[in-house]
Protein backbone atom coordinates (compact mmCIF):
# COMPACT_ATOMS: atom_id res chain seq x y z
CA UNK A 1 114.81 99.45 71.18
CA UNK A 2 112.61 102.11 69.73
CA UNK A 3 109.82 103.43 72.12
CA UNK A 4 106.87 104.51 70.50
CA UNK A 5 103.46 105.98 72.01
CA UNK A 6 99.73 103.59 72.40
CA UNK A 7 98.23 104.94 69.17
CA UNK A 8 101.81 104.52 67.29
CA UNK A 9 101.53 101.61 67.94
CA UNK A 10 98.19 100.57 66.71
CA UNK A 11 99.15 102.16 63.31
CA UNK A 12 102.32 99.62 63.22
CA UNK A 13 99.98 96.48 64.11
CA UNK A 14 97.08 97.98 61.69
CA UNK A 15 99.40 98.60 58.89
CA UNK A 16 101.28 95.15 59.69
CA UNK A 17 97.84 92.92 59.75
CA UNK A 18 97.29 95.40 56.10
CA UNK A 19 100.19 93.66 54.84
CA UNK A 20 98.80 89.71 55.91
CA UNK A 21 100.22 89.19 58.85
CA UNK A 22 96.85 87.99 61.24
CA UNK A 23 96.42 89.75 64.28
CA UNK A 24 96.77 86.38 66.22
CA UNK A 25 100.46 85.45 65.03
CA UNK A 26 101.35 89.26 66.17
CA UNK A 27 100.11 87.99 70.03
CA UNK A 28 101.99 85.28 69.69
CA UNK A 29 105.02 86.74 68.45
CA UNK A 30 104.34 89.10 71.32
CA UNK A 31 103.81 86.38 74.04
CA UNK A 32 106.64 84.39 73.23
CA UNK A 33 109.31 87.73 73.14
CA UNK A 34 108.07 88.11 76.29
CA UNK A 35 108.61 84.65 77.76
CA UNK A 36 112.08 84.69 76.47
CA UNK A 37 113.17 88.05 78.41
CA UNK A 38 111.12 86.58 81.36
CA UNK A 39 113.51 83.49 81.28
CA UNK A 40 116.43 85.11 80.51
CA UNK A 41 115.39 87.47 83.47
CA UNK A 42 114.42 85.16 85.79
CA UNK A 43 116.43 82.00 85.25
CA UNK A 44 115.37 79.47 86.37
CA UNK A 45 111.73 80.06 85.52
CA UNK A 46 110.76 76.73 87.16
CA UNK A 47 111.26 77.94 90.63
CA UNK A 48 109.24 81.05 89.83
CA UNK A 49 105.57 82.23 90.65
CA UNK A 50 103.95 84.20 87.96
CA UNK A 51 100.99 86.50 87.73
CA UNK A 52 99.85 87.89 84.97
CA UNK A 53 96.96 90.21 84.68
CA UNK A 54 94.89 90.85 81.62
CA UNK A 55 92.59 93.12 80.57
CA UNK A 56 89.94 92.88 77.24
CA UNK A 57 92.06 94.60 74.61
CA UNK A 58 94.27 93.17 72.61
CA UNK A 59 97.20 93.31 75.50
CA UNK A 60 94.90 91.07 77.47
CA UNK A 61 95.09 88.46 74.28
CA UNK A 62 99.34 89.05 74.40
CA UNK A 63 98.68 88.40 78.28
CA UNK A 64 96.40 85.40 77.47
CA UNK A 65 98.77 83.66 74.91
CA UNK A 66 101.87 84.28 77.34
CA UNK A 67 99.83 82.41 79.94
CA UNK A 68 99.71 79.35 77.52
CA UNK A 69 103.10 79.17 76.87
CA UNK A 70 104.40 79.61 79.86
CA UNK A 71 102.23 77.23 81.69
CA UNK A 72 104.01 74.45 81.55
CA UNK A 73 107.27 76.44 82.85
CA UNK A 74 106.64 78.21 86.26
CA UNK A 75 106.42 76.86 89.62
CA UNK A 76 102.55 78.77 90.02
CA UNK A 77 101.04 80.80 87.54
CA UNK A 78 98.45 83.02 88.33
CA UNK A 79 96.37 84.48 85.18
CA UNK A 80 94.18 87.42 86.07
CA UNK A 81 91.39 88.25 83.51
CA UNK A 82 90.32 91.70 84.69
CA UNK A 83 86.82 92.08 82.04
CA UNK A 84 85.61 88.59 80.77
CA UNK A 85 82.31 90.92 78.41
CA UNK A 86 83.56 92.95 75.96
CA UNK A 87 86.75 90.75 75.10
CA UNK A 88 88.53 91.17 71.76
CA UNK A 89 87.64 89.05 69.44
CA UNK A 90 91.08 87.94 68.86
CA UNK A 91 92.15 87.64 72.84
CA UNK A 92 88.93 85.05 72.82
CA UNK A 93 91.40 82.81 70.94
CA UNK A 94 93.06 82.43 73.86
CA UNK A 95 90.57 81.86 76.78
């Protein structure tokens, strides 16, 4: 795994939504790496309670689109939304 800083990485999703890839299919493809190490880390995910907070950047929209798909998995999910003014336009996909 490479670790890069914040503003790294909004040069790598900038230069990746340059190249046609929308902004929305990288949350996704965010949301759903995440649910996969979540399940693989918390096996079974059906007996689990999950929070998840989000702010109104984009990380809030990859914390909004987890909350969709993993709603139908966990025992309780919780989904914090920490600014609801001021939301990125693509994170409002997801409320």
């Amino acid at each position: 795994m490479k670790v890069v800083t914040s503003e790294q990485m909004r040069e790598v999703d900038r230069l990746t939504i340059e190249d046609g890839v929308p902004s929305i299919a990288l949350m996704e493809n965010a949301a759903h790496r995440v649910a996969e190490e979540l399940i693989r880390e918390f096996d079974p995910i059906d007996r689990q309670n999950i929070v998840i907070l989000c702010g109104k950047g984009n990380n809030g929209g990859d914390g909004l689109a987890l909350a969709l798909g993993m709603v139908v998995g966990a025992l309780a999910l919780l989904v914090v939304a920490l600014a609801l003014l001021g939301v990125a336009a693509t994170a409002r996909t997801f409320l």
